[in-house]
N, C-alpha and C. Protein backbone atom coordinates (compact mmCIF):
# COMPACT_ATOMS: atom_id res chain seq x y z
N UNK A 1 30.15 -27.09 -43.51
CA UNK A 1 31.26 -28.02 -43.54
C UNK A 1 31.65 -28.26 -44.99
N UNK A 2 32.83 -28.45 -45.08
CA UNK A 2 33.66 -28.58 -46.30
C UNK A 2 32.87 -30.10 -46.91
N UNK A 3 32.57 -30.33 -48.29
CA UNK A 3 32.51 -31.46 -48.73
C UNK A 3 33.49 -32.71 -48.38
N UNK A 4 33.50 -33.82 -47.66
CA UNK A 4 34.27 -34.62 -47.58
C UNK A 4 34.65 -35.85 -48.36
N UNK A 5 35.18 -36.77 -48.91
CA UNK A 5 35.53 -37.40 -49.60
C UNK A 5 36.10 -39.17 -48.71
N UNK A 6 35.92 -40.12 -49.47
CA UNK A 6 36.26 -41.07 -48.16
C UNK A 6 37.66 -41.55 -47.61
N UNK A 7 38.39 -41.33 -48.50
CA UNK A 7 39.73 -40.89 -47.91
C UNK A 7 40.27 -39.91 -46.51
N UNK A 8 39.51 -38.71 -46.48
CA UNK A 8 39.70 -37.75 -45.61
C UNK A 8 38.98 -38.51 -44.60
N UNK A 9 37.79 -38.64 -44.68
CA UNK A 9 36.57 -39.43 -43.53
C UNK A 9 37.70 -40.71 -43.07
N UNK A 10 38.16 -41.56 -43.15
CA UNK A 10 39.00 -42.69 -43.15
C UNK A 10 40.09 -42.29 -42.66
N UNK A 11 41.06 -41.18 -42.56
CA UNK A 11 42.00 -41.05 -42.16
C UNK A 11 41.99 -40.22 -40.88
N UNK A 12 41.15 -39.99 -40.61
CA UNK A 12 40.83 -38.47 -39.94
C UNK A 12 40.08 -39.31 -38.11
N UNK A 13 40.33 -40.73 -38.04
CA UNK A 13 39.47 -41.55 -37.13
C UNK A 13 40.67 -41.47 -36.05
N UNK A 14 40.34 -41.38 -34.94
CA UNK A 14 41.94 -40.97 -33.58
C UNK A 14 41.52 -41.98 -32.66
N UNK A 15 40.16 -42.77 -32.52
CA UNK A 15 40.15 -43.90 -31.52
C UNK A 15 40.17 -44.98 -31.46
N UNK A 16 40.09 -45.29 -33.06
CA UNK A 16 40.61 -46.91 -33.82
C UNK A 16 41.32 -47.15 -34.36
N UNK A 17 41.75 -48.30 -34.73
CA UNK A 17 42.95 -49.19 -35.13
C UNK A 17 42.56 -48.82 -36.69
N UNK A 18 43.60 -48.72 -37.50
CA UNK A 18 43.60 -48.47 -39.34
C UNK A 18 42.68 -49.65 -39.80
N UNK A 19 43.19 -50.85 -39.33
CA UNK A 19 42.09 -51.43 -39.67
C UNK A 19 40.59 -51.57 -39.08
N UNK A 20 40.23 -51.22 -38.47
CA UNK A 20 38.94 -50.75 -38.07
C UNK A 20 37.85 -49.86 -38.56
N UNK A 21 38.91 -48.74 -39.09
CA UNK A 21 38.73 -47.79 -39.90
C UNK A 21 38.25 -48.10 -41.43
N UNK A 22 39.21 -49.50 -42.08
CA UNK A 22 38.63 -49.85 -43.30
C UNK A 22 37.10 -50.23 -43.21
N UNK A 23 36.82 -50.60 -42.14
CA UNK A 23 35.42 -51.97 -41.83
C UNK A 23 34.30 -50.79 -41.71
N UNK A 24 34.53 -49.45 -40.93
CA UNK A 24 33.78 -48.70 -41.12
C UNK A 24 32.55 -48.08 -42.54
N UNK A 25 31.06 -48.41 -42.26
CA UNK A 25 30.30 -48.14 -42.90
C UNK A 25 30.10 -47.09 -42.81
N UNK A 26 30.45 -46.06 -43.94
CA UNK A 26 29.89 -44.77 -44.50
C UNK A 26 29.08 -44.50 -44.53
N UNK A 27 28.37 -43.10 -44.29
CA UNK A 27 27.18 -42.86 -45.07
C UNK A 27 26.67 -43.03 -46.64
N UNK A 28 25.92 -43.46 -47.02
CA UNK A 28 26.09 -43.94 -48.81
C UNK A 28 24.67 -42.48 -49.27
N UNK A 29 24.79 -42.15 -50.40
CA UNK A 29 26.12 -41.84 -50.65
C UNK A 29 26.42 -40.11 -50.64
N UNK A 30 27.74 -39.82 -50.43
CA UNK A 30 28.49 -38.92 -50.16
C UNK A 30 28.12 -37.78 -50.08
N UNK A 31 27.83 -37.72 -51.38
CA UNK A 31 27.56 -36.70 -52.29
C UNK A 31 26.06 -36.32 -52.46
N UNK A 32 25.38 -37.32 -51.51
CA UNK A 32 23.53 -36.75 -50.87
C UNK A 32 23.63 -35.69 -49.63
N UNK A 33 25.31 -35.86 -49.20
CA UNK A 33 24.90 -35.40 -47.65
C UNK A 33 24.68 -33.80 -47.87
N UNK A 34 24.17 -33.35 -47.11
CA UNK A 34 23.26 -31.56 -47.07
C UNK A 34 24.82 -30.65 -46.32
N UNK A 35 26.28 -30.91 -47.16
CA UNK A 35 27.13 -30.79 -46.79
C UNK A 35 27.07 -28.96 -46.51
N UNK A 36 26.31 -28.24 -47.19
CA UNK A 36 26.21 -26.60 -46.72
C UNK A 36 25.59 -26.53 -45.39
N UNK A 37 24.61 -27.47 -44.89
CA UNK A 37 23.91 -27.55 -43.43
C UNK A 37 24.44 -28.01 -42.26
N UNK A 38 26.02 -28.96 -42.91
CA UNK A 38 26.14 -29.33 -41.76
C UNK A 38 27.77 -28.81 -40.99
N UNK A 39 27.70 -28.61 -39.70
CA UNK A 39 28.77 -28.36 -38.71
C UNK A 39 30.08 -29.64 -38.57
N UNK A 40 29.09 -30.55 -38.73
CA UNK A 40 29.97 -31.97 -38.44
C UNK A 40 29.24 -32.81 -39.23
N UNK A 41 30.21 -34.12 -39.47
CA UNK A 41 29.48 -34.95 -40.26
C UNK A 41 29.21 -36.08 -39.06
N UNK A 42 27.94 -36.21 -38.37
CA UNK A 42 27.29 -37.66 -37.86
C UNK A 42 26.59 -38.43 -38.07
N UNK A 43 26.73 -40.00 -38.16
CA UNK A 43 25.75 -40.81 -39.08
C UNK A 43 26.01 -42.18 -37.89
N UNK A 44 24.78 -43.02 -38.07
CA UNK A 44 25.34 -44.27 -37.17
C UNK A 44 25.18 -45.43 -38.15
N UNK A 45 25.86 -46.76 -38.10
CA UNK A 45 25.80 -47.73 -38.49
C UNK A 45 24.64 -48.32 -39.08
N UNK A 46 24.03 -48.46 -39.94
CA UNK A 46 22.78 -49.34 -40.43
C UNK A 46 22.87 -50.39 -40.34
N UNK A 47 23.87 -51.18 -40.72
CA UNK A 47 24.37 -52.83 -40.02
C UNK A 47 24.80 -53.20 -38.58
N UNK A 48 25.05 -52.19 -38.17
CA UNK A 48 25.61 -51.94 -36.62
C UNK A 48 24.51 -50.71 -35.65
N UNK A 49 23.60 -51.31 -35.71
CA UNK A 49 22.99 -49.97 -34.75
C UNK A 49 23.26 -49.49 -33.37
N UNK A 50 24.17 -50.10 -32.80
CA UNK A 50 25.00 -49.78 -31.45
C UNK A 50 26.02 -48.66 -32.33
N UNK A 51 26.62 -48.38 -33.22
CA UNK A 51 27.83 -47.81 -33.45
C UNK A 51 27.20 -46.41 -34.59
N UNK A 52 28.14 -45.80 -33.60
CA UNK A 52 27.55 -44.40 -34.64
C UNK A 52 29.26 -43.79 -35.10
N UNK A 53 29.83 -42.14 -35.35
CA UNK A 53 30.30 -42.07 -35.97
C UNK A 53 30.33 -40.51 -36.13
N UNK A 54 31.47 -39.46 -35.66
CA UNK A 54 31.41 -38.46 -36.10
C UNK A 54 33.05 -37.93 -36.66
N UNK A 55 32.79 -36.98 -37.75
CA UNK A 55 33.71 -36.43 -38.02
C UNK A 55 33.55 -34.65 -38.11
N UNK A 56 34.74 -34.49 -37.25
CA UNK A 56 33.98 -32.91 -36.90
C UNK A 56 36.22 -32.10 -37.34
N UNK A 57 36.23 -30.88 -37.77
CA UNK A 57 36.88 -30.46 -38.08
C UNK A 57 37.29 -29.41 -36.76
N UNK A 58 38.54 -29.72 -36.00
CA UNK A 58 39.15 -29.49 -34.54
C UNK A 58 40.88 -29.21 -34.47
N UNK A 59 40.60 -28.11 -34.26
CA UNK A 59 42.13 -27.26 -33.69
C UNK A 59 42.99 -27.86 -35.03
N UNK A 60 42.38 -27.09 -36.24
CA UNK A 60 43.05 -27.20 -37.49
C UNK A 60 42.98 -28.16 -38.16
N UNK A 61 42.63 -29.54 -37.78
CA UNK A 61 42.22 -30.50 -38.26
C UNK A 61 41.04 -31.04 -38.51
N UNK A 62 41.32 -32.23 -39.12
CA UNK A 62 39.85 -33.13 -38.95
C UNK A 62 40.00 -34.60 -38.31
N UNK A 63 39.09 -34.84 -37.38
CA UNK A 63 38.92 -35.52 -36.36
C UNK A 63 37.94 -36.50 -36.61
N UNK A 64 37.91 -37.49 -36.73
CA UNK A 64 36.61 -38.77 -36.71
C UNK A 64 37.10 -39.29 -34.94
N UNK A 65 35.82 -39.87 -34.71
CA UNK A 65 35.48 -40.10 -33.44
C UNK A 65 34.49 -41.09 -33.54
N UNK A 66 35.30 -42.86 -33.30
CA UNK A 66 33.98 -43.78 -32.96
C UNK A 66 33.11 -43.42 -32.14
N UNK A 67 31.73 -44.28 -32.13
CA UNK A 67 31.11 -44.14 -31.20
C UNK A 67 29.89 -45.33 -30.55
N UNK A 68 29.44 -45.72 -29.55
CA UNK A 68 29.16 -47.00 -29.27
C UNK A 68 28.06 -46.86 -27.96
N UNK A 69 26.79 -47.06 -28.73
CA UNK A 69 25.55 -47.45 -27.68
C UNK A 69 25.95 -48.61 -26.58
N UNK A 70 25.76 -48.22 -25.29
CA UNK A 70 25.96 -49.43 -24.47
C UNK A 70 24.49 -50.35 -24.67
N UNK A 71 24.73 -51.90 -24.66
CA UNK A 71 24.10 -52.99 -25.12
C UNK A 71 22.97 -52.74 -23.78
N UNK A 72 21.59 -53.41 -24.20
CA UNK A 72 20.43 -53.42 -23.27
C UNK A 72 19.74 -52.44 -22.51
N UNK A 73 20.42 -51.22 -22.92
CA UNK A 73 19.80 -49.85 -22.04
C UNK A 73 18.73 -49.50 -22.86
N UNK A 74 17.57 -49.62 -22.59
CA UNK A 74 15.99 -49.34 -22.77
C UNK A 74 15.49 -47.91 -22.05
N UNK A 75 15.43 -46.76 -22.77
CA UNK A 75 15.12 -45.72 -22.41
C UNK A 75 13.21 -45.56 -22.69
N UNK A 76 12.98 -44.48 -21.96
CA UNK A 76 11.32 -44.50 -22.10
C UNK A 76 10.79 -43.94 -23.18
N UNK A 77 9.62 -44.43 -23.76
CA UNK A 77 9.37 -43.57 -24.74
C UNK A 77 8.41 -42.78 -24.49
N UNK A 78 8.30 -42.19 -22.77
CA UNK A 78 7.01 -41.67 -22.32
C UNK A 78 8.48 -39.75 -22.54
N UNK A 79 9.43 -40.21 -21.87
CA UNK A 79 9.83 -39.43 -21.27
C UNK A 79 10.61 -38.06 -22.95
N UNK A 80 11.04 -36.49 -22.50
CA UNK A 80 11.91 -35.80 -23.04
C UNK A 80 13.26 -36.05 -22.64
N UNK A 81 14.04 -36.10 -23.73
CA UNK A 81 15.59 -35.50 -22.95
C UNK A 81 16.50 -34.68 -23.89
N UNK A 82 17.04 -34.35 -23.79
CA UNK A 82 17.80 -32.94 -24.03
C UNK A 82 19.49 -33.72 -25.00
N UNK A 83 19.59 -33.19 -25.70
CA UNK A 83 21.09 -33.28 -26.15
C UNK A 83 22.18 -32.83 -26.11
N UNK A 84 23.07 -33.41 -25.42
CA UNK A 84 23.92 -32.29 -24.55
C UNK A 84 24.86 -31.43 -25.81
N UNK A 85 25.23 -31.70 -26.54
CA UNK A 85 25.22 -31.34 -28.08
C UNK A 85 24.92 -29.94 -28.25
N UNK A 86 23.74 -30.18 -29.03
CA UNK A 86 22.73 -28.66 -29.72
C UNK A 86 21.81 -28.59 -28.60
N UNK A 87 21.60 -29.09 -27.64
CA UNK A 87 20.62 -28.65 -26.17
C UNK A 87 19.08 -28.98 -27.21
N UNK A 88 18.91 -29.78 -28.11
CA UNK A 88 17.71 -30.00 -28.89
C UNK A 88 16.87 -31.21 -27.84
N UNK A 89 15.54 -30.73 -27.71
CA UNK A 89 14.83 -31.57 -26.97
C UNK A 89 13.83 -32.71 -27.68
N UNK A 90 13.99 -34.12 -27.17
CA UNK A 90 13.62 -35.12 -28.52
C UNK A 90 13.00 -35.82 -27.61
N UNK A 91 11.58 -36.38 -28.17
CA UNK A 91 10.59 -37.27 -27.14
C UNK A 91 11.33 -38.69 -27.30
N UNK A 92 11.05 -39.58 -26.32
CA UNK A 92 11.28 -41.13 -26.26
C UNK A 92 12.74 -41.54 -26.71
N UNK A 93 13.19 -42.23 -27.33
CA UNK A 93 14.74 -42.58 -27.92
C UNK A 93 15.12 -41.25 -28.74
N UNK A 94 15.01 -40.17 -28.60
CA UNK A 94 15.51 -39.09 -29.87
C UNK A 94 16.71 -38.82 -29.26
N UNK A 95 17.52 -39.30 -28.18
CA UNK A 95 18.68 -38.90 -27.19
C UNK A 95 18.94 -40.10 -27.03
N UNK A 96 20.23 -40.50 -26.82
CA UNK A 96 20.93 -41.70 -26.51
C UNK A 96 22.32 -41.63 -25.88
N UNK A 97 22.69 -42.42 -24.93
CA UNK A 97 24.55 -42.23 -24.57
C UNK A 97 25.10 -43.28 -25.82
N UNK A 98 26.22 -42.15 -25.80
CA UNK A 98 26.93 -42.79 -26.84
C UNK A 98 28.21 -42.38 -26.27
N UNK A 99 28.85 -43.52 -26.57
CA UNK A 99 30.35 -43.99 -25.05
C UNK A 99 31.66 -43.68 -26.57
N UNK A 100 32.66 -42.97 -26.69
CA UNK A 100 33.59 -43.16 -27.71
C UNK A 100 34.39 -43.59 -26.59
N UNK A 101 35.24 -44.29 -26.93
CA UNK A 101 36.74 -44.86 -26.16
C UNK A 101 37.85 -44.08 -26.39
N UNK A 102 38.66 -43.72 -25.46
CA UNK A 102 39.74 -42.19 -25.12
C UNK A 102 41.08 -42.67 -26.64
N UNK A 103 41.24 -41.81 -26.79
CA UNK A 103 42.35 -41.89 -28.04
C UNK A 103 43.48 -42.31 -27.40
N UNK A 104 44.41 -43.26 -28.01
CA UNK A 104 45.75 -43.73 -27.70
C UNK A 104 45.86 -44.45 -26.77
N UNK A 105 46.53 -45.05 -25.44
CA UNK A 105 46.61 -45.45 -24.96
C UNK A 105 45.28 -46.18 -24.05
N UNK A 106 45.45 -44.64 -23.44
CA UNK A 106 43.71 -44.11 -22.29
C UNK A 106 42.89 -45.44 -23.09
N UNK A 107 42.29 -45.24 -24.23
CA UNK A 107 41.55 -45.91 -24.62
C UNK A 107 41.41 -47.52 -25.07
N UNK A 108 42.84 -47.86 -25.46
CA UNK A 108 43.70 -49.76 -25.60
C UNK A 108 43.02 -49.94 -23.80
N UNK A 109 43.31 -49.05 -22.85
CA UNK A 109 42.64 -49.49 -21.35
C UNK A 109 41.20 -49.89 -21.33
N UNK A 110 40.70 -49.32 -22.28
CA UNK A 110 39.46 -49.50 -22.13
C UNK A 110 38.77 -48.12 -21.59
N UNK A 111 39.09 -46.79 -21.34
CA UNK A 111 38.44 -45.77 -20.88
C UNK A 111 37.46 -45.37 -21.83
N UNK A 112 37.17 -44.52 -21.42
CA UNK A 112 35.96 -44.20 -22.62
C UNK A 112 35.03 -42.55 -21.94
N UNK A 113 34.84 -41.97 -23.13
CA UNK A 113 34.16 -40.83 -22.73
C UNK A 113 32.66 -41.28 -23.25
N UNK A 114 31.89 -40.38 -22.31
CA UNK A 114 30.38 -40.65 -23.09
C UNK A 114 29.23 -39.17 -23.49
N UNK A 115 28.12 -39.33 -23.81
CA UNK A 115 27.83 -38.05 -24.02
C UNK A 115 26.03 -38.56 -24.36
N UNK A 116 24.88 -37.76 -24.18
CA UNK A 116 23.73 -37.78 -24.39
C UNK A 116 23.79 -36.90 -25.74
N UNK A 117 23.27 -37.69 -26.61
CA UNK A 117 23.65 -36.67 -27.90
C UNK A 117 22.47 -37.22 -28.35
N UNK A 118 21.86 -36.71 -29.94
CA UNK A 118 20.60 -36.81 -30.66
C UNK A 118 20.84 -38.30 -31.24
N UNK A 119 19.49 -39.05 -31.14
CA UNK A 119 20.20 -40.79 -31.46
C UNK A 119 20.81 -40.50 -33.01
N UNK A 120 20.57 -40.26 -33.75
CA UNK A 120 20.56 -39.48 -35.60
C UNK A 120 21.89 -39.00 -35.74
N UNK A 121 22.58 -38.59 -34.55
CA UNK A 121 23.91 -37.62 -34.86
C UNK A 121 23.71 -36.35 -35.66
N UNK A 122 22.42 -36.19 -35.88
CA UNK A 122 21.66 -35.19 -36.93
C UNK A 122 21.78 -33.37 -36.32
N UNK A 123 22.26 -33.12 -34.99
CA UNK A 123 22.89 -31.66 -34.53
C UNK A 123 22.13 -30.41 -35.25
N UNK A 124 23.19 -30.70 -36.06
CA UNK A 124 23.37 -29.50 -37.30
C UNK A 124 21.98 -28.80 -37.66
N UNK A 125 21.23 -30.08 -38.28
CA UNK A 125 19.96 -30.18 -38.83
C UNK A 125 18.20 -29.72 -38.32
N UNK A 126 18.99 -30.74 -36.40
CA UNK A 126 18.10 -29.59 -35.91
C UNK A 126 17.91 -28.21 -35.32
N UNK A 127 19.37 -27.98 -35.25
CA UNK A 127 19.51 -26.46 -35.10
C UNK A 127 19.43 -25.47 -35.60
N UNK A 128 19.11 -26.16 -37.15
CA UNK A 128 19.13 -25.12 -37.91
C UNK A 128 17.15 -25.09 -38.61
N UNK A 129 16.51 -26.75 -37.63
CA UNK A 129 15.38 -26.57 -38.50
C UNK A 129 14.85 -27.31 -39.18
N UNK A 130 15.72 -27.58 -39.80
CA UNK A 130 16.10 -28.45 -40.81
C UNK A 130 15.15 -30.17 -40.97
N UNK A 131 15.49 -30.11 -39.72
CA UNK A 131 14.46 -31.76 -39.39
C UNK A 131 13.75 -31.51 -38.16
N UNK A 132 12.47 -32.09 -37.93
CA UNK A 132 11.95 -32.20 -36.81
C UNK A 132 12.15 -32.99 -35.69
N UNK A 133 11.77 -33.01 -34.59
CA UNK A 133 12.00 -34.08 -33.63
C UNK A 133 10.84 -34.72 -33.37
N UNK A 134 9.68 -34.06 -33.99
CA UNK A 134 8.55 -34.91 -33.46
C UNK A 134 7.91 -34.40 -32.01
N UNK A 135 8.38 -33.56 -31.41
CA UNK A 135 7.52 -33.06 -30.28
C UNK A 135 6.62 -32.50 -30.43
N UNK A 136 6.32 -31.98 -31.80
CA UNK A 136 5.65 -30.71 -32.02
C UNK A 136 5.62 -29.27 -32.05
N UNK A 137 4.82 -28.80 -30.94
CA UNK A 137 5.43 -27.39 -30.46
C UNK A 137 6.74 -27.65 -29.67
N UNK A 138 7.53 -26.65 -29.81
CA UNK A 138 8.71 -26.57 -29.02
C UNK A 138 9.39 -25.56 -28.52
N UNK A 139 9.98 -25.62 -27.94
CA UNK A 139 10.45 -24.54 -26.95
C UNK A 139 11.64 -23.53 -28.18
N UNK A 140 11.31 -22.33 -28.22
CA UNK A 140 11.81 -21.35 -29.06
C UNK A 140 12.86 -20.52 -28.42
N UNK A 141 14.28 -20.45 -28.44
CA UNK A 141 15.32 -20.05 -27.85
C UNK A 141 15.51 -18.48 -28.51
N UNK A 142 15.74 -17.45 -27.88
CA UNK A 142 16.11 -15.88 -28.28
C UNK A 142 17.50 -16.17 -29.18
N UNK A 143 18.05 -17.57 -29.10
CA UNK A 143 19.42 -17.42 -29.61
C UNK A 143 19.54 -17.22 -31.08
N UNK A 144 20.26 -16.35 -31.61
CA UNK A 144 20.23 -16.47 -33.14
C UNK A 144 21.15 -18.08 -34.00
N UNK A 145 21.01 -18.28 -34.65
CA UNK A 145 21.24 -19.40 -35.55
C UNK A 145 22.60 -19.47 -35.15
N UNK A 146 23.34 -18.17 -35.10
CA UNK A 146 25.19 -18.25 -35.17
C UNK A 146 25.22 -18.55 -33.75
N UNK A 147 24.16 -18.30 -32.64
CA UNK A 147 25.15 -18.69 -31.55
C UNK A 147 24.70 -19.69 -31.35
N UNK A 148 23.99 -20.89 -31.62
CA UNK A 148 23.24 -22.04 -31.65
C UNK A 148 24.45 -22.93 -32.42
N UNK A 149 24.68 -22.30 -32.97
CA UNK A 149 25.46 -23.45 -34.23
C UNK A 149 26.94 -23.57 -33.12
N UNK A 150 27.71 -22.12 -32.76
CA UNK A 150 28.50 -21.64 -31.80
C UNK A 150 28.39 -22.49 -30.61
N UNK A 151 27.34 -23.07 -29.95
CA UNK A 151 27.09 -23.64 -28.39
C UNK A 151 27.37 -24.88 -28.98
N UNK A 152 26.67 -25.50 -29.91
CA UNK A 152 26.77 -27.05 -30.72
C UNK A 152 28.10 -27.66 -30.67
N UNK A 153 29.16 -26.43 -31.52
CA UNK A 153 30.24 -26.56 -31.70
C UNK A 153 31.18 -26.93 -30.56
N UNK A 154 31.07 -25.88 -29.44
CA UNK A 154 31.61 -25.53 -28.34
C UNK A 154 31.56 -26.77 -27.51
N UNK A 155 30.41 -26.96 -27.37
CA UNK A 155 29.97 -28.59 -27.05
C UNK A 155 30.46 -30.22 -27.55
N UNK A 156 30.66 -29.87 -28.74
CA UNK A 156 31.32 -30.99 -29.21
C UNK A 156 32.94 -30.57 -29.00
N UNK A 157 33.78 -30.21 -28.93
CA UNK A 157 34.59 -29.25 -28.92
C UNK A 157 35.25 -30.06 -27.42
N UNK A 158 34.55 -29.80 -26.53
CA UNK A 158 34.33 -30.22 -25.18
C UNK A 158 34.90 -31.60 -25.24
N UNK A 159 33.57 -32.33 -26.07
CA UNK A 159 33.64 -33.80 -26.42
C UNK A 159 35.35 -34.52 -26.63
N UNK A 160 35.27 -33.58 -28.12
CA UNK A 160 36.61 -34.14 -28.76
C UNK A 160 38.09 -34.34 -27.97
N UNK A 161 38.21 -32.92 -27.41
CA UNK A 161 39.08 -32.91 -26.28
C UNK A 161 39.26 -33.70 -25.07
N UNK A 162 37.95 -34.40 -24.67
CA UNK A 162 38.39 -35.58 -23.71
C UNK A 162 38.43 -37.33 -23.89
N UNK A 163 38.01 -36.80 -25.34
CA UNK A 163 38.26 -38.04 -26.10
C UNK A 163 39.78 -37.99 -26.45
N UNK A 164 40.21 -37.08 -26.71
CA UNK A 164 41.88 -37.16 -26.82
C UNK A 164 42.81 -36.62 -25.92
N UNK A 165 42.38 -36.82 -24.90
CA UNK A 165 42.69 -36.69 -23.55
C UNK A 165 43.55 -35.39 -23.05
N UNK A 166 43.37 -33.85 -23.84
CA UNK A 166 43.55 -32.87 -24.13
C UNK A 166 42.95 -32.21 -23.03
């Protein structure tokens, strides 16, 4: 992914209000992020831990996409689950739904798309390796790196499009 800047990150948001967009907490800072590793940029709120945050580059553009833990859902920390994302498998909370609300109208209704994704927004990172999940041993896919990164994409891809009701 292209280095981003906070201007581009800020303008590039399709399911909130401009001002919403100002209030948005960045990743700090910018210019730490492992911008050659990553596919998309995802990060969640440190003051807001319900609210996460992606900006992914889509049908020529660039796209930010709120995003929002539903309140009181207690997942197990016995159990695996899968990321529908990079298909990366993460013990106990390493997976979470995260609900974005539909762009334009769809979404002032209140609709909303949702998705089991890595709680971290971190994708990229573990597809490539990059970070662990903590399971340990893990299940080793024949897929090479390009079509891993390719399914990730494809997947979010998926996402973006029914978030903008495409």
């Amino acid at each position: 992914m292209e280095t981003l800047d906070e201007k581009d990150i800020r303008t590039s948001f399709v399911n909130c209000s401009k001002s919403e967009t100002k209030r948005i907490n960045l990743p700090k800072p910018l210019s730490d992020q492992p911008w050659a590793d990553l596919d998309f940029l995802g990060w969640r709120d440190p003051g807001a831990p319900d609210r996460g945050y992606i900006v992914v580059e889509h049908g020529g553009r660039l796209v930010g996409v709120t995003l929002r833990a539903p309140q009181g859902v207690h997942r197990s920390f016995t159990k695996t689950t899968v990321c529908s994302f990079c298909v990366t498998a993460h013990p106990g909370t390493g997976v979470c739904l995260l609900a974005a609300p539909r762009a334009g109208a769809a979404g002032r209704q209140g609709n909303t798309v949702g998705a089991y994704m890595c709680a971290d927004l971190a994708c990229s990172l573990y597809v490539r390796g990059k970070k662990d999940t903590g399971l340990g041993a893990r299940y080793e896919e024949d897929l090479s790196l390009e079509a891993k990164v390719a399914r990730t994409m494809g997947n979010l891809a998926s996402f973006v499009d029914r978030v903008l009701g495409s």
